[in-house]
N, C-alpha and C. Protein backbone atom coordinates (compact mmCIF):
# COMPACT_ATOMS: atom_id res chain seq x y z
N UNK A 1 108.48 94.51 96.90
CA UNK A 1 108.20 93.24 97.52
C UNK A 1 107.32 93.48 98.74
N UNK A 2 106.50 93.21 98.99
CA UNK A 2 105.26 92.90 99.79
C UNK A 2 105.22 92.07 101.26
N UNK A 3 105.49 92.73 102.10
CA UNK A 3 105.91 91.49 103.43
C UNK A 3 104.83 90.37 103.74
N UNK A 4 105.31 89.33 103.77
CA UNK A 4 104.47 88.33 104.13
C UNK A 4 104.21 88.37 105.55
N UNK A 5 102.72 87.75 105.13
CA UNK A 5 102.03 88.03 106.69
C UNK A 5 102.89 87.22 107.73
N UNK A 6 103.75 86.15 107.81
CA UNK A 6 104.21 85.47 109.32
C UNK A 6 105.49 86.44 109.21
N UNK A 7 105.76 87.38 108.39
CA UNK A 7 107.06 88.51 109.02
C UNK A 7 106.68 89.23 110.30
N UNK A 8 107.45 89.12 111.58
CA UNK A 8 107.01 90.25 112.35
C UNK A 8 107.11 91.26 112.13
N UNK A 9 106.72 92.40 112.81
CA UNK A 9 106.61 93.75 112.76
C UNK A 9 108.49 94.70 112.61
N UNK A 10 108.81 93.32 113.11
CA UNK A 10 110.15 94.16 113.03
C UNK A 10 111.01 93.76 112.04
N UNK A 11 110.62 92.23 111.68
CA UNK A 11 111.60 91.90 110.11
C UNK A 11 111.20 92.90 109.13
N UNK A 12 109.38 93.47 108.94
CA UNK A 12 109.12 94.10 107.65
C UNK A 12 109.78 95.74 108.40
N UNK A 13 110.08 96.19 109.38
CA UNK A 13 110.40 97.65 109.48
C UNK A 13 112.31 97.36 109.37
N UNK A 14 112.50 96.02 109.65
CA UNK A 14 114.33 96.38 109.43
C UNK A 14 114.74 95.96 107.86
N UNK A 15 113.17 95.11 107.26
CA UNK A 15 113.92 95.36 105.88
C UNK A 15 113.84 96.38 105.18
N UNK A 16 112.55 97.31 105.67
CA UNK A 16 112.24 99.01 105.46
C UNK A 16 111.26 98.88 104.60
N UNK A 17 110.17 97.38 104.81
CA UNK A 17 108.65 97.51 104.47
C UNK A 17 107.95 97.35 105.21
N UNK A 18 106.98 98.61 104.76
CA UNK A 18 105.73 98.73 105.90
C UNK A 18 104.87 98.30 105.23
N UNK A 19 104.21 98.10 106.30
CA UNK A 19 102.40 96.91 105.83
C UNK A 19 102.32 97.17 104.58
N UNK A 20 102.01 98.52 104.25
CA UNK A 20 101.47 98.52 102.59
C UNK A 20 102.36 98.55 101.55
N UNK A 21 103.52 97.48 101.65
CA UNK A 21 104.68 97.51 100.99
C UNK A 21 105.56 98.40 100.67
N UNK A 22 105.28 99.44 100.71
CA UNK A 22 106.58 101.07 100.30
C UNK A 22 107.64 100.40 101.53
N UNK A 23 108.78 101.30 100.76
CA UNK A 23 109.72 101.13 101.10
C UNK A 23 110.38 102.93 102.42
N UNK A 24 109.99 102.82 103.21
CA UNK A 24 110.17 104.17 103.62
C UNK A 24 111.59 104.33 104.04
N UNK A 25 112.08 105.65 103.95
CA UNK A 25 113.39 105.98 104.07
C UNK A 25 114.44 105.88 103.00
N UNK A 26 113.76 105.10 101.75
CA UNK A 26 114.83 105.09 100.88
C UNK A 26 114.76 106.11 99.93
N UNK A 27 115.40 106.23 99.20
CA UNK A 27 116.14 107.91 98.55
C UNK A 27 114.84 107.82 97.37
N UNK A 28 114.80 109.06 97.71
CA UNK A 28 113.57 109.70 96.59
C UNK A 28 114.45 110.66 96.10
N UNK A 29 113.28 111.67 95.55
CA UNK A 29 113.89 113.15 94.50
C UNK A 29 114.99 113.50 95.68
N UNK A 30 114.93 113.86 96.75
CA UNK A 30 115.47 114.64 97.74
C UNK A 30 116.55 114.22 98.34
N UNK A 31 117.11 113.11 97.29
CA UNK A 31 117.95 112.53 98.18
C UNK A 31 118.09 111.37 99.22
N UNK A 32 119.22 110.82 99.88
CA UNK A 32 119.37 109.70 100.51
C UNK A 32 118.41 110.25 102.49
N UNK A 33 117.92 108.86 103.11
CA UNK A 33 117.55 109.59 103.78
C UNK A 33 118.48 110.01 104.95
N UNK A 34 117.95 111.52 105.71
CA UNK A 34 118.54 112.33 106.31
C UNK A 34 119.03 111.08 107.24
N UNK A 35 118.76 110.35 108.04
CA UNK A 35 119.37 109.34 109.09
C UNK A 35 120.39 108.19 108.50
N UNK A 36 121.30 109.00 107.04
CA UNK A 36 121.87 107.63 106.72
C UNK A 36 123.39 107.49 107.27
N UNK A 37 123.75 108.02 108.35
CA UNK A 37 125.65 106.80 108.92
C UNK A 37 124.74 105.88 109.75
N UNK A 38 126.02 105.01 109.43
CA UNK A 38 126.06 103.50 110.00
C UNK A 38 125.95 103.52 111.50
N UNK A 39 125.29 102.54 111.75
CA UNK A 39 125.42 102.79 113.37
C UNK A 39 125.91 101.20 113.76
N UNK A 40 126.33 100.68 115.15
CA UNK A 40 126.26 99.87 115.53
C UNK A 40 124.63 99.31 116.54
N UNK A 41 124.41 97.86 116.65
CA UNK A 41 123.40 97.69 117.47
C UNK A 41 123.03 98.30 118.94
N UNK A 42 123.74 99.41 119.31
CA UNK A 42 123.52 100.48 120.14
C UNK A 42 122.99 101.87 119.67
N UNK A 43 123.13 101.81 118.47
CA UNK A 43 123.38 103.27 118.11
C UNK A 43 124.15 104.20 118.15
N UNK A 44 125.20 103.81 118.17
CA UNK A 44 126.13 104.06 118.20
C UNK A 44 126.90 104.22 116.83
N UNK A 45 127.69 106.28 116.47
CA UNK A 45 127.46 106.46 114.82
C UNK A 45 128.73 105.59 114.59
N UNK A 46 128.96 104.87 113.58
CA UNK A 46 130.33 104.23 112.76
C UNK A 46 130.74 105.08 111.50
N UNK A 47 131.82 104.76 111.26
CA UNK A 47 132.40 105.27 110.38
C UNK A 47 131.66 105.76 109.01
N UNK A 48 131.57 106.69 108.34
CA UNK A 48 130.71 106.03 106.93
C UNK A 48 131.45 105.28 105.67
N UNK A 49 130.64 104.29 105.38
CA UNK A 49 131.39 103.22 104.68
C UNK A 49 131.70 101.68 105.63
N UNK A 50 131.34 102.22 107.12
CA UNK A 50 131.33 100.84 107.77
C UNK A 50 130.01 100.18 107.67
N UNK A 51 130.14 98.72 107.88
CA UNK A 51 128.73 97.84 107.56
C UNK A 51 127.91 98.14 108.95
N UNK A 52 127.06 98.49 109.73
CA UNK A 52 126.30 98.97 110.53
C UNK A 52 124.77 97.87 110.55
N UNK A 53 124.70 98.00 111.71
CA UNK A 53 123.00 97.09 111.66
C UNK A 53 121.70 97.78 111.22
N UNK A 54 120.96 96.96 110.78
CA UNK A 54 120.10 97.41 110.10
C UNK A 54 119.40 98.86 110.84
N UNK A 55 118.86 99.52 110.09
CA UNK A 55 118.41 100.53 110.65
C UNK A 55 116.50 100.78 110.26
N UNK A 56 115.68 101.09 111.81
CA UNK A 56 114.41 101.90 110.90
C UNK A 56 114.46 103.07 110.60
N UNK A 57 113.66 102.93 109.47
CA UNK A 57 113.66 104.12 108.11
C UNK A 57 113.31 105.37 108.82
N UNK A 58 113.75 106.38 108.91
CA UNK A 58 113.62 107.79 109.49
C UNK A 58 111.75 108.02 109.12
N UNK A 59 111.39 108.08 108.08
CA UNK A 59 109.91 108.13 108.05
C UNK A 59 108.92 107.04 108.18
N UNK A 60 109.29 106.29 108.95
CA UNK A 60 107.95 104.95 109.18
C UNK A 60 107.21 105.66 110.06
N UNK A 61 106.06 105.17 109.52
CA UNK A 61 105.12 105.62 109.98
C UNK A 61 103.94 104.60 110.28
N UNK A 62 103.69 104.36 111.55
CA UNK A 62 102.85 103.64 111.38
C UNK A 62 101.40 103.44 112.36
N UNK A 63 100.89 102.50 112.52
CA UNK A 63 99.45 102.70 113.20
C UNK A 63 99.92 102.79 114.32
N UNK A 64 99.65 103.24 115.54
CA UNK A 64 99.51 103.32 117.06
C UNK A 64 100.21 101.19 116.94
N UNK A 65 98.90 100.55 117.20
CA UNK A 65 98.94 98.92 117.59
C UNK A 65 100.40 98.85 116.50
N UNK A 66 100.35 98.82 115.77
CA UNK A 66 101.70 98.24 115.16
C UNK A 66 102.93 98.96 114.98
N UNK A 67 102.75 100.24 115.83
CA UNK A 67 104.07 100.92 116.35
C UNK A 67 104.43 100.21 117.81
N UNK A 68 103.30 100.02 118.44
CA UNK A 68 103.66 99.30 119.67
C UNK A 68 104.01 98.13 119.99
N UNK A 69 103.47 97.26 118.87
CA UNK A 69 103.94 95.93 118.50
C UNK A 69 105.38 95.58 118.43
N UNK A 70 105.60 96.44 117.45
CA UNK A 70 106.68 96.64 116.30
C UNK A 70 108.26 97.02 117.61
N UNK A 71 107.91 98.06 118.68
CA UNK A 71 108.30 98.48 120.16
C UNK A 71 109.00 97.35 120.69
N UNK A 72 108.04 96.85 121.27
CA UNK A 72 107.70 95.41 122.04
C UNK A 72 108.64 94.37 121.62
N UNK A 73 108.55 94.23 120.40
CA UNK A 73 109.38 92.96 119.93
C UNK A 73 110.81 93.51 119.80
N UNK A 74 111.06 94.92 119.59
CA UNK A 74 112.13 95.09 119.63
C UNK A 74 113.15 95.20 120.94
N UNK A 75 112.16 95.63 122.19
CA UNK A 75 112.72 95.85 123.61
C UNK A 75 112.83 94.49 124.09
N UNK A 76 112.12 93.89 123.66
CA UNK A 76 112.08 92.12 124.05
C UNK A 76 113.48 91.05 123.73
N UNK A 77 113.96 91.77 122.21
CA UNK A 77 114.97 91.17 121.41
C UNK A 77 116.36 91.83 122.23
N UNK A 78 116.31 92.73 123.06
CA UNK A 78 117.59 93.66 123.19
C UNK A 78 117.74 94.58 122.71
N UNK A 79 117.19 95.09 121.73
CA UNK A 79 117.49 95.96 120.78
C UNK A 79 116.55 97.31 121.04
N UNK A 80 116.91 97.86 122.57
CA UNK A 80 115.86 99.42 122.77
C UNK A 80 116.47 100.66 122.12
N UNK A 81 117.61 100.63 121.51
CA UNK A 81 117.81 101.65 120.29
C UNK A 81 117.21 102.26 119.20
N UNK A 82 116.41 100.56 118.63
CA UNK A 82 115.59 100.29 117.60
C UNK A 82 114.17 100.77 118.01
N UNK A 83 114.45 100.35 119.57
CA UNK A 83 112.78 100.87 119.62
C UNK A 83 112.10 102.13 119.66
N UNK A 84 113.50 102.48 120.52
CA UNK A 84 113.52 104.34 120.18
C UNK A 84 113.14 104.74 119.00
N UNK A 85 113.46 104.55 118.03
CA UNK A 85 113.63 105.14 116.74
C UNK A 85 111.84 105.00 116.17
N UNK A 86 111.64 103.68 116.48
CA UNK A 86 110.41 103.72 115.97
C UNK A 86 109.24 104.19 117.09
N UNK A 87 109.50 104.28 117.94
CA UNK A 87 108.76 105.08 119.21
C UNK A 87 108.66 106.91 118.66
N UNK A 88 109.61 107.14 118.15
CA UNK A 88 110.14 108.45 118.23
C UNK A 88 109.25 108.89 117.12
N UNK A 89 109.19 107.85 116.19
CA UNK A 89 108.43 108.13 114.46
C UNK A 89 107.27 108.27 115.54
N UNK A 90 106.45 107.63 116.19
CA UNK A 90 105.11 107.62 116.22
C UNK A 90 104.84 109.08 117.28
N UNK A 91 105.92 109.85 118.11
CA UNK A 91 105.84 110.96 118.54
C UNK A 91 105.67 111.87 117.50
N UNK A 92 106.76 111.85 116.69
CA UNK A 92 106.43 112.90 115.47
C UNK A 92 105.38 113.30 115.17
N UNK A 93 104.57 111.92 114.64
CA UNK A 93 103.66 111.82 113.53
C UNK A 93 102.19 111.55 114.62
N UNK A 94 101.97 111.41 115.90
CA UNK A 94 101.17 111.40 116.70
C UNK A 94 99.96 112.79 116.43
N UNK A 95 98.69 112.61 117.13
CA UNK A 95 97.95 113.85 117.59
C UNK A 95 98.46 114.42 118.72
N UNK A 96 98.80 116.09 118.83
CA UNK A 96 99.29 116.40 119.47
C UNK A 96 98.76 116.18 121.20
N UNK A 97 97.70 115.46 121.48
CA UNK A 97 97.31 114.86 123.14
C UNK A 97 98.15 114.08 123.14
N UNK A 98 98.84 112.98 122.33
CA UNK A 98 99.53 112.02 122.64
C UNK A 98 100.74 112.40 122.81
N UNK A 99 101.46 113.50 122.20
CA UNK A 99 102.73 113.76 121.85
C UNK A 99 103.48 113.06 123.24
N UNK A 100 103.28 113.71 123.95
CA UNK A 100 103.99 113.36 125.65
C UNK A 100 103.86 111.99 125.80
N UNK A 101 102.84 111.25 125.68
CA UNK A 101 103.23 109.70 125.60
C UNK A 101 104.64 109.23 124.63
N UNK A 102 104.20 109.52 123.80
CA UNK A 102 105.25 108.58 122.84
C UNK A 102 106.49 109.50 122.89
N UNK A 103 106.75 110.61 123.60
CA UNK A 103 108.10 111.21 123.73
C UNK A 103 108.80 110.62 124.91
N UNK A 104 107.72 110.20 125.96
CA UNK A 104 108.31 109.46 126.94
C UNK A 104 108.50 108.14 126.69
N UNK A 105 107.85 107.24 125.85
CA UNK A 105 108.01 106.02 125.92
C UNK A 105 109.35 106.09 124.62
N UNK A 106 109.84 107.08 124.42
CA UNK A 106 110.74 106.91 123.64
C UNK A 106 112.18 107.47 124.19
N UNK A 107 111.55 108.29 125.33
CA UNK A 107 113.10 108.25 126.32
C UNK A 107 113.08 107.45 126.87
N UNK A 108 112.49 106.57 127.43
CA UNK A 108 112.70 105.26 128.11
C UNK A 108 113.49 104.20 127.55
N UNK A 109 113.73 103.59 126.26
CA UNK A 109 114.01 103.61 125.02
C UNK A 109 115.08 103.52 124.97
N UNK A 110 115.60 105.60 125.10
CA UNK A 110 116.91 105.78 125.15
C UNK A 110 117.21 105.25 126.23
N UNK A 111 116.65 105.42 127.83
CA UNK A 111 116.95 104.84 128.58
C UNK A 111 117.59 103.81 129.04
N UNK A 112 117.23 103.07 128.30
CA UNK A 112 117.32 101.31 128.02
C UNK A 112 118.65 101.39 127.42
N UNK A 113 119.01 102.47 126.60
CA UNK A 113 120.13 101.88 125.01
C UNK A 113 120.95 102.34 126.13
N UNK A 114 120.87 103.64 127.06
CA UNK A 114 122.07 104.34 127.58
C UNK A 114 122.21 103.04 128.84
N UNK A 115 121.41 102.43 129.77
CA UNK A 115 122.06 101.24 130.51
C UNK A 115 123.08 100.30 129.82
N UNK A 116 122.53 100.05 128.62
CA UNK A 116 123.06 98.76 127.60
C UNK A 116 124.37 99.55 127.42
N UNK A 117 124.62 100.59 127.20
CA UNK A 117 126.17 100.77 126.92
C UNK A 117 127.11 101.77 128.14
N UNK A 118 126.61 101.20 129.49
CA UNK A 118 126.90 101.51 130.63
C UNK A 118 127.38 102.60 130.87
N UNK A 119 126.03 103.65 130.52
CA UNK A 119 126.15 104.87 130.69
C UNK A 119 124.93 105.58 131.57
N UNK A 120 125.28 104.83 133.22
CA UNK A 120 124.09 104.92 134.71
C UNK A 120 123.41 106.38 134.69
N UNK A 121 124.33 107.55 134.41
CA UNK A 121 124.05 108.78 135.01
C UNK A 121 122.42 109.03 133.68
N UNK A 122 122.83 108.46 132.55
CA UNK A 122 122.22 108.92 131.33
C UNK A 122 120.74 108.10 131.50
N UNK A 123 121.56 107.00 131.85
CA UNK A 123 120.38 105.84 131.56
C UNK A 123 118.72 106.43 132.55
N UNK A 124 119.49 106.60 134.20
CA UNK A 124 118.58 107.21 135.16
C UNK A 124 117.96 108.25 135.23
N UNK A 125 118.81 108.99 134.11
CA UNK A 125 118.23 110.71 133.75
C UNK A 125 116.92 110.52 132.72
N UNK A 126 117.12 109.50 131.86
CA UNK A 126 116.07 109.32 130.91
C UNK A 126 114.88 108.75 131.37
N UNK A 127 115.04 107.62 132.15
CA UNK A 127 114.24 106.57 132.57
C UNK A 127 113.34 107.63 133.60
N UNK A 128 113.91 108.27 134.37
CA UNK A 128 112.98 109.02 134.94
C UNK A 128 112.31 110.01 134.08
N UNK A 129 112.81 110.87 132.99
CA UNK A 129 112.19 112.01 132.17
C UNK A 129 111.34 111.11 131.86
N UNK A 130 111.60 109.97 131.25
CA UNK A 130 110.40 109.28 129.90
C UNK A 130 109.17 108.76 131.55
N UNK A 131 109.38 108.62 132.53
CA UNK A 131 108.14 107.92 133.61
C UNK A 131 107.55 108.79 133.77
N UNK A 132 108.01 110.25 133.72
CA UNK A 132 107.22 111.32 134.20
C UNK A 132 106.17 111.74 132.98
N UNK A 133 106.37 111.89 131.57
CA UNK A 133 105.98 112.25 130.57
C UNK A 133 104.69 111.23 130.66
N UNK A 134 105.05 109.56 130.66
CA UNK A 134 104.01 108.71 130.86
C UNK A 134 103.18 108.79 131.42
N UNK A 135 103.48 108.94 132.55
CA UNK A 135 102.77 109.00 134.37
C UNK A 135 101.31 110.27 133.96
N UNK A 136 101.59 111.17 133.28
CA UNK A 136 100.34 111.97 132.91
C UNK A 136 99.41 110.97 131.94
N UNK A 137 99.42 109.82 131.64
CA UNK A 137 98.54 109.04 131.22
C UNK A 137 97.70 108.09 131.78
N UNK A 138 98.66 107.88 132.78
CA UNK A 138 98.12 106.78 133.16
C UNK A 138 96.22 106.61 134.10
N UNK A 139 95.41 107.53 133.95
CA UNK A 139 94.42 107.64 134.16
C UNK A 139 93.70 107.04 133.05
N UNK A 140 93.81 107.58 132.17
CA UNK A 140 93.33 106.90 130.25
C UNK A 140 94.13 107.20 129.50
N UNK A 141 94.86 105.42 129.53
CA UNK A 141 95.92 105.68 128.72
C UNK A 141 95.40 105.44 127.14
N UNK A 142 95.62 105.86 125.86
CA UNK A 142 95.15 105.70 124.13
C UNK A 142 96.09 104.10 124.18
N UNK A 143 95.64 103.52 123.27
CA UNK A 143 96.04 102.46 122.63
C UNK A 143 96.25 101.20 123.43
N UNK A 144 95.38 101.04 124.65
CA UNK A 144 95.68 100.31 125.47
C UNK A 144 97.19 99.88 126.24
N UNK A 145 97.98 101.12 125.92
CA UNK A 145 99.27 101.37 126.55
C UNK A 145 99.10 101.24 128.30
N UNK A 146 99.84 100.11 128.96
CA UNK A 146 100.17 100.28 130.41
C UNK A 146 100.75 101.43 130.75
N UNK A 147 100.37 102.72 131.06
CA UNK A 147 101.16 103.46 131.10
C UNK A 147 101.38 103.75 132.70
N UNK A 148 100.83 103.48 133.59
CA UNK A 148 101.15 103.18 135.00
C UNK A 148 101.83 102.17 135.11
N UNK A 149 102.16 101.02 134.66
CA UNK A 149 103.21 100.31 134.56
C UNK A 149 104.38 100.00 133.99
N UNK A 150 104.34 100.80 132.99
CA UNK A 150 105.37 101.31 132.55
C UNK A 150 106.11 102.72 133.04
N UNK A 151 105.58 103.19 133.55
CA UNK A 151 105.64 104.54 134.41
C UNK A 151 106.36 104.00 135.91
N UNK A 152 105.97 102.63 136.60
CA UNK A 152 106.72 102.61 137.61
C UNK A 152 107.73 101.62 137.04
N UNK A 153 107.80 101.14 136.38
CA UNK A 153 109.24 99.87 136.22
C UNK A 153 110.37 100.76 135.46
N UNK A 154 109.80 102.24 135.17
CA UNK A 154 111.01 102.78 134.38
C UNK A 154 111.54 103.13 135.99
N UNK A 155 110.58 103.91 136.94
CA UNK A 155 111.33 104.41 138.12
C UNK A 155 112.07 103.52 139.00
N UNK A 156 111.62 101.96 138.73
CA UNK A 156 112.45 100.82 139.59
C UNK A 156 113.42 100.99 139.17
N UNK A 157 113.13 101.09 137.55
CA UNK A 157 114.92 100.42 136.76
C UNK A 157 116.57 101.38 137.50
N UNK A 158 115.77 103.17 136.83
CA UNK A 158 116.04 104.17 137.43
C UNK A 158 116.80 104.13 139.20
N UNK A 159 116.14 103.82 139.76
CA UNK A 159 116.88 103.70 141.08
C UNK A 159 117.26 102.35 141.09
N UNK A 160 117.46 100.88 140.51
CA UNK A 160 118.46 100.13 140.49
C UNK A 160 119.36 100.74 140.33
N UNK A 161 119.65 101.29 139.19
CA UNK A 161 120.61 102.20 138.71
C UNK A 161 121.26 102.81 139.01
N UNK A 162 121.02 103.62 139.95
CA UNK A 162 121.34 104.46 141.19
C UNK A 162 122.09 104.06 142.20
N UNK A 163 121.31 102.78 142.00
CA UNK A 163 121.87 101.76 143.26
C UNK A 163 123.41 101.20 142.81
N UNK A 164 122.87 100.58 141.91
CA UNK A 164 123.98 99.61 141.50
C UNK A 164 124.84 99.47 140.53
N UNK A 165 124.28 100.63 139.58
CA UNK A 165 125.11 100.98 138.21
C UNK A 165 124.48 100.36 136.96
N UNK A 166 124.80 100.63 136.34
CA UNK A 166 123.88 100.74 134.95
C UNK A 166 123.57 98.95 134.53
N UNK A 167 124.65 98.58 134.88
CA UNK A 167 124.29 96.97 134.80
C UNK A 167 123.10 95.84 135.42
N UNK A 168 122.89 96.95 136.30
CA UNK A 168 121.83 96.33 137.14
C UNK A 168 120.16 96.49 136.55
N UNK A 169 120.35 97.01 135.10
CA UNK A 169 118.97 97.62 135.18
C UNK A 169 118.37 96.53 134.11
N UNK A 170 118.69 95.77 133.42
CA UNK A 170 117.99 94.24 133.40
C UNK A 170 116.90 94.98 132.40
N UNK A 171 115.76 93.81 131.91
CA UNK A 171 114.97 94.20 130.68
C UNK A 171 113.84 95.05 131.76
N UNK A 172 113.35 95.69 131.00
CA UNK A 172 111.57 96.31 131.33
C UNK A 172 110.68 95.72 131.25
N UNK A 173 110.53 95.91 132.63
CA UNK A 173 109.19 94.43 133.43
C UNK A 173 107.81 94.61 132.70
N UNK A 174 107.52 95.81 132.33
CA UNK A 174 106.22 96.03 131.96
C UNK A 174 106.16 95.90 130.63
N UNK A 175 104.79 95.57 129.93
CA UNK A 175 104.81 95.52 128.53
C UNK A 175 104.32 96.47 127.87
N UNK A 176 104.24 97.03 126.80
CA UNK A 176 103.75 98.79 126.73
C UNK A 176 102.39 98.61 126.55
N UNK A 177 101.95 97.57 126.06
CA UNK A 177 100.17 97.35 125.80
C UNK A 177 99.63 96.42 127.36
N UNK A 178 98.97 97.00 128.04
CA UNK A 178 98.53 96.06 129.05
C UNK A 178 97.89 94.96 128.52
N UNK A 179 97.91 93.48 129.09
CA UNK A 179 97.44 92.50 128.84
C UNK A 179 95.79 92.55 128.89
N UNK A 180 94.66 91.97 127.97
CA UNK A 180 93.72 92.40 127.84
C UNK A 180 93.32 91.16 128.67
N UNK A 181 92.68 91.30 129.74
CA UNK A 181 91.63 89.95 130.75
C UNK A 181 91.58 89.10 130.06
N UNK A 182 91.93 87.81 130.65
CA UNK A 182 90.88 86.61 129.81
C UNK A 182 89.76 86.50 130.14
N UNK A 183 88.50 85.87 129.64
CA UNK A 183 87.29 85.56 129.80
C UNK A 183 87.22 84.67 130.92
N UNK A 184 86.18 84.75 131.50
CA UNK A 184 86.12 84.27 133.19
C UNK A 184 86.80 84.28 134.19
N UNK A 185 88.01 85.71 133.73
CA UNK A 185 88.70 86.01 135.25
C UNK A 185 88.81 87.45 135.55
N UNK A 186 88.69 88.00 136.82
CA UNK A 186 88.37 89.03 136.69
C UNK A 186 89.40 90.26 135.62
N UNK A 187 88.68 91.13 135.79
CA UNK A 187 88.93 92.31 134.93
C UNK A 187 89.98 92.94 134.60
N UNK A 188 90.96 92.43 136.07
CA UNK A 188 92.47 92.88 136.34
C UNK A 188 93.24 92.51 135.55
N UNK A 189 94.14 93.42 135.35
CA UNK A 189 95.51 93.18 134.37
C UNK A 189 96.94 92.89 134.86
N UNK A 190 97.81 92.17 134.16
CA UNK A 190 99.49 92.31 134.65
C UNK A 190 99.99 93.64 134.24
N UNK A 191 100.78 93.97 134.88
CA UNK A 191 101.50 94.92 134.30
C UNK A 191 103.36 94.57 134.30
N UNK A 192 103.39 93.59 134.79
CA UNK A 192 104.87 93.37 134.75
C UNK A 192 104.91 91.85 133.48
């Protein structure tokens, strides 16, 4: 089955179709895929045999823009577990200049999942690893990634955190693709 174009990026990766319809992660010659217990919407492993939320497919693979897309809508929804996972595919499967981007924007990620299940020490340990990994981009960042702004709202979140405990660290101000100018205003971008 073939995803229809008004599916977002994240209905066709949680039903486990990618753009060109394959189904990735599901059992070939080799077996079921390697990422199959159940997890809860944290990520968190469940029992096997418990019903678990949907999961992305251990091998998606996909373009830069529609890994970041695909990111985005998921950190937006609550769900930075999910985004990890598909952040993490595009580290894998990256050119090795990028590797350090998408390893950081995928501890951040974790970052996010370890606040959400009020775990401060983890959450602040990540959020800072994944700003630092970024922070070497942010001169020219690939894929029109904010990576200076995403690089400082992980270090805000990070010392909320610090501050106030893992509860305090609220969604990620920055969006991973900087906003592209509109026409007739200057050149400058948001980053929050």
């Amino acid at each position: 089955m073939s995803p229809r174009p008004e599916d977002s990026a994240a209905d066709q990766a949680m039903t486990g179709e990618s753009p060109g319809g394959q189904t990735p992660g599901s059992p070939g010659a080799d077996g079921p895929p390697r990422n199959a217990r159940p997890r809860d919407a944290l990520g968190r492993p469940l029992p096997r045999g418990a019903t678990g939320d949907e999961r992305i497919p251990d091998d998606l693979v996909l373009p830069p823009a529609q890994a970041l897309q695909l990111a985005q809508e998921l950190l937006d929804s609550g769900r930075p577990f999910h985004a990890h996972e598909v952040l993490e595919a595009s580290w894998k499967s990256a050119p090795a200049a990028e590797r350090d981007l998408w390893q950081g924007l995928a501890q951040i990620a974790v970052g996010l999942t370890h606040a959400q299940r009020g775990n401060a020490r983890g959450a602040s340990a990540l959020l800072r690893r994944g700003a630092d990994r970024v922070a070497g981009y942010a001169s020219a960042p690939p894929h029109g990634i904010d990576a200076a702004g995403i690089r400082r709202a992980a270090r805000e979140m990070a010392a909320r955190i610090d501050r106030d405990g893992a509860g305090a660290a609220g969604p990620l101000t920055a969006r991973l693709v900087a906003a592209s100018p509109r026409p007739g205003r200057s050149g400058r971008t948001s980053s929050a």
